[in-house]
C-alpha atoms as a PDB file:
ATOM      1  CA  UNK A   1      -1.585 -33.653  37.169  1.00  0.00           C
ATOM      2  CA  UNK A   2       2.288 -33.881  36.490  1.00  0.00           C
ATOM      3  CA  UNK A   3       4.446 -35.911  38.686  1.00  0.00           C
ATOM      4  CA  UNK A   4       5.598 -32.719  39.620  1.00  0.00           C
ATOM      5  CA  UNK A   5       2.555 -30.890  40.759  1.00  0.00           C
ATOM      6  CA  UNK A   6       1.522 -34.193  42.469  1.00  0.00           C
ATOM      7  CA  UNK A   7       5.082 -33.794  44.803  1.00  0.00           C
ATOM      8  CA  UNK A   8       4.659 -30.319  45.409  1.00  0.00           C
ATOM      9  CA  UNK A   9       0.639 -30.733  46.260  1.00  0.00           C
ATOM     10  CA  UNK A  10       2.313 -33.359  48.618  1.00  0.00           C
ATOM     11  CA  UNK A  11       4.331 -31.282  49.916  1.00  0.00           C
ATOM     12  CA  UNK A  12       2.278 -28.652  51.210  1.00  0.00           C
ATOM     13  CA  UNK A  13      -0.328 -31.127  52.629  1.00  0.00           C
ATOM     14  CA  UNK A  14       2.798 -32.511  54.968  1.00  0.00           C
ATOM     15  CA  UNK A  15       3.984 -28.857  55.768  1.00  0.00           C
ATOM     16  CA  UNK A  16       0.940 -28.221  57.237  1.00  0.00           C
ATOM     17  CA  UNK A  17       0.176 -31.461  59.086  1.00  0.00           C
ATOM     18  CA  UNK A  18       3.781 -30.602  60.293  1.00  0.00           C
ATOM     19  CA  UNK A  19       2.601 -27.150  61.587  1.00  0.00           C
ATOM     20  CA  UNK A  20      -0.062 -28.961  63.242  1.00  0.00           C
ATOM     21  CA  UNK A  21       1.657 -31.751  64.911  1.00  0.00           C
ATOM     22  CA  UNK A  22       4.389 -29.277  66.493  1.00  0.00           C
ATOM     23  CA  UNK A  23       1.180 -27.251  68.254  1.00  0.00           C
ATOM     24  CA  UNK A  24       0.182 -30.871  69.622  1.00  0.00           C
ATOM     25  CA  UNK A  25       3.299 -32.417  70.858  1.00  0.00           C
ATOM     26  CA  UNK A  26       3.862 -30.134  74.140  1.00  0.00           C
ATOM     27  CA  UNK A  27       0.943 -33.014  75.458  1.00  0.00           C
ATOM     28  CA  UNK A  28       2.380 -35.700  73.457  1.00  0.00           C
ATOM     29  CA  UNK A  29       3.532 -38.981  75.003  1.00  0.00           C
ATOM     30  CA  UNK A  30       7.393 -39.484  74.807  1.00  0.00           C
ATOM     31  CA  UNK A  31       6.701 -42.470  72.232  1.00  0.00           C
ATOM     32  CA  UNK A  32       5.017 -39.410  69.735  1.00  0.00           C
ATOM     33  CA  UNK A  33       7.867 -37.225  70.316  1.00  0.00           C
ATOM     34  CA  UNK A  34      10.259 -39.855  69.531  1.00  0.00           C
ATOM     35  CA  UNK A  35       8.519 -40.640  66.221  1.00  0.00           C
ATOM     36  CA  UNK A  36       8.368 -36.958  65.487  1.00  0.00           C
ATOM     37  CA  UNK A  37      12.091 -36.402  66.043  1.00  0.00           C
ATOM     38  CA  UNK A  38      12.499 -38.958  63.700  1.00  0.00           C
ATOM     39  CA  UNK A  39      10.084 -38.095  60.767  1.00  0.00           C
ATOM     40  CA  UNK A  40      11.760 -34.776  61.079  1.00  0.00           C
ATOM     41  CA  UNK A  41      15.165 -35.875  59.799  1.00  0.00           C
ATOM     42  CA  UNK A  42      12.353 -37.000  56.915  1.00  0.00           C
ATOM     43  CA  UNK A  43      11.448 -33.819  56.868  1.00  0.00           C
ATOM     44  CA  UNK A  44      14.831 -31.996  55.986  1.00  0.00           C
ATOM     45  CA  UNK A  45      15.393 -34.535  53.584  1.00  0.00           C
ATOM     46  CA  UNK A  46      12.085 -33.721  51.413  1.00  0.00           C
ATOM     47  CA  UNK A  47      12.947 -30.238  51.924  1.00  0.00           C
ATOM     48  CA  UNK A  48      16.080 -30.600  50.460  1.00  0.00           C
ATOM     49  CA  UNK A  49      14.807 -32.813  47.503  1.00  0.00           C
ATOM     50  CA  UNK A  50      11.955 -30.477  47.217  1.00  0.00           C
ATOM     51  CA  UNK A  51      14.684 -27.696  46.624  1.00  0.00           C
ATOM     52  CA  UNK A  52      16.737 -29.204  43.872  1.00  0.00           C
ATOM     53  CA  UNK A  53      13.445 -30.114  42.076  1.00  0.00           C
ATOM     54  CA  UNK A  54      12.136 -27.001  42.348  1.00  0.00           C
ATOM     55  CA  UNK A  55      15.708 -25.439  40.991  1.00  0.00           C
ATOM     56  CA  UNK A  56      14.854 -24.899  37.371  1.00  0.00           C
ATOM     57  CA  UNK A  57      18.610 -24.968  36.135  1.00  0.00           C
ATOM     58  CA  UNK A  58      19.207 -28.764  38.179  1.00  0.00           C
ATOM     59  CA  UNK A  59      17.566 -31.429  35.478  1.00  0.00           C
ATOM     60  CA  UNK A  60      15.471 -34.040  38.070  1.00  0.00           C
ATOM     61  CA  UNK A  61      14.156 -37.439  36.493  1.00  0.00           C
ATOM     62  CA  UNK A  62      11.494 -38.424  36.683  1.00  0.00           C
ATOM     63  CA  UNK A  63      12.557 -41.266  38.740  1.00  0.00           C
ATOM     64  CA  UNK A  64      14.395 -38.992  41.561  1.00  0.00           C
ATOM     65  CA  UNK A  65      10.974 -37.199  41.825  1.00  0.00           C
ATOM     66  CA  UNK A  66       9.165 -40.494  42.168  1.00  0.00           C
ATOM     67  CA  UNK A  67      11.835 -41.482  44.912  1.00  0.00           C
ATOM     68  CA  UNK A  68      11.089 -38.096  46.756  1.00  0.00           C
ATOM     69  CA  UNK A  69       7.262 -38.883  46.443  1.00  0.00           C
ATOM     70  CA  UNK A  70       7.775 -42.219  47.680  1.00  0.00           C
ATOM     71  CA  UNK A  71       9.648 -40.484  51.209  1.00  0.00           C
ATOM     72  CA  UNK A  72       6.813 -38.192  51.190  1.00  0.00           C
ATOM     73  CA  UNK A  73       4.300 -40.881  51.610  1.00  0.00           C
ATOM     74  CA  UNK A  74       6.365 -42.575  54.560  1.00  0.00           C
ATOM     75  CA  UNK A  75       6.475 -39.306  56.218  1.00  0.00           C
ATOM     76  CA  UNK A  76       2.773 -38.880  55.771  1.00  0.00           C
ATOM     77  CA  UNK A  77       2.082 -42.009  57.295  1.00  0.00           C
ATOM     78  CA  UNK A  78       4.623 -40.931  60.028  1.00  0.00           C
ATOM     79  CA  UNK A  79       3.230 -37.939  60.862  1.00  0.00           C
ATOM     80  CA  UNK A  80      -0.506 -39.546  60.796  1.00  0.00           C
ATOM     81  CA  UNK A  81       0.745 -42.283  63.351  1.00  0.00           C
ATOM     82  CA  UNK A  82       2.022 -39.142  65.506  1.00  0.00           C
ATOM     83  CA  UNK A  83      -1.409 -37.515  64.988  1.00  0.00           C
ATOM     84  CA  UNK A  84      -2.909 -40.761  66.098  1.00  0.00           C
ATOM     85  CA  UNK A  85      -1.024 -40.972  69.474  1.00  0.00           C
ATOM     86  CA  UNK A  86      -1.613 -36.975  70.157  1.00  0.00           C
ATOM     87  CA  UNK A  87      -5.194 -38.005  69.915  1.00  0.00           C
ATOM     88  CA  UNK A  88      -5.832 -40.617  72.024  1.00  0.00           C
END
């Protein structure tokens, strides 16, 4: 799998966690919704990453795509330390 597919793949694994999370967070503890607020400015910045990669006609290195991975992960790991919380 290409770099590429592997962001993408990544990418719709955290959109729906995302999805998820938002149903939860009406219950959440203000400590969750903090975290949340801030993996969402994450969130915008994948998406806009995610754009330019996506743009055919914008040459992305490899590198920038590894960099945009590499946010990906921590926002994973964000959102599964929100999911955590909503589920205790």
């Amino acid at each position: 799998m290409s770099l590429k597919n592997e962001f993408e793949s990544l990418l719709v694994s955290l959109d729906s966690v995302r999805e998820e999370l938002q149903l939860k967070l009406h219950l959440a503890s203000m400590d969750a919704k903090d975290e949340f607020a801030e993996a969402e400015k994450q969130w915008l910045q994948i998406k806009s990453k995610a754009a330019e990669i996506a743009d055919e006609s914008i040459e992305t290195s490899e590198e920038y795509i590894a960099k945009a991975k590499i946010v990906g992960e921590e926002l994973k790991d964000a959102y599964q330390r929100v999911a955590k919380r909503l589920s205790e």
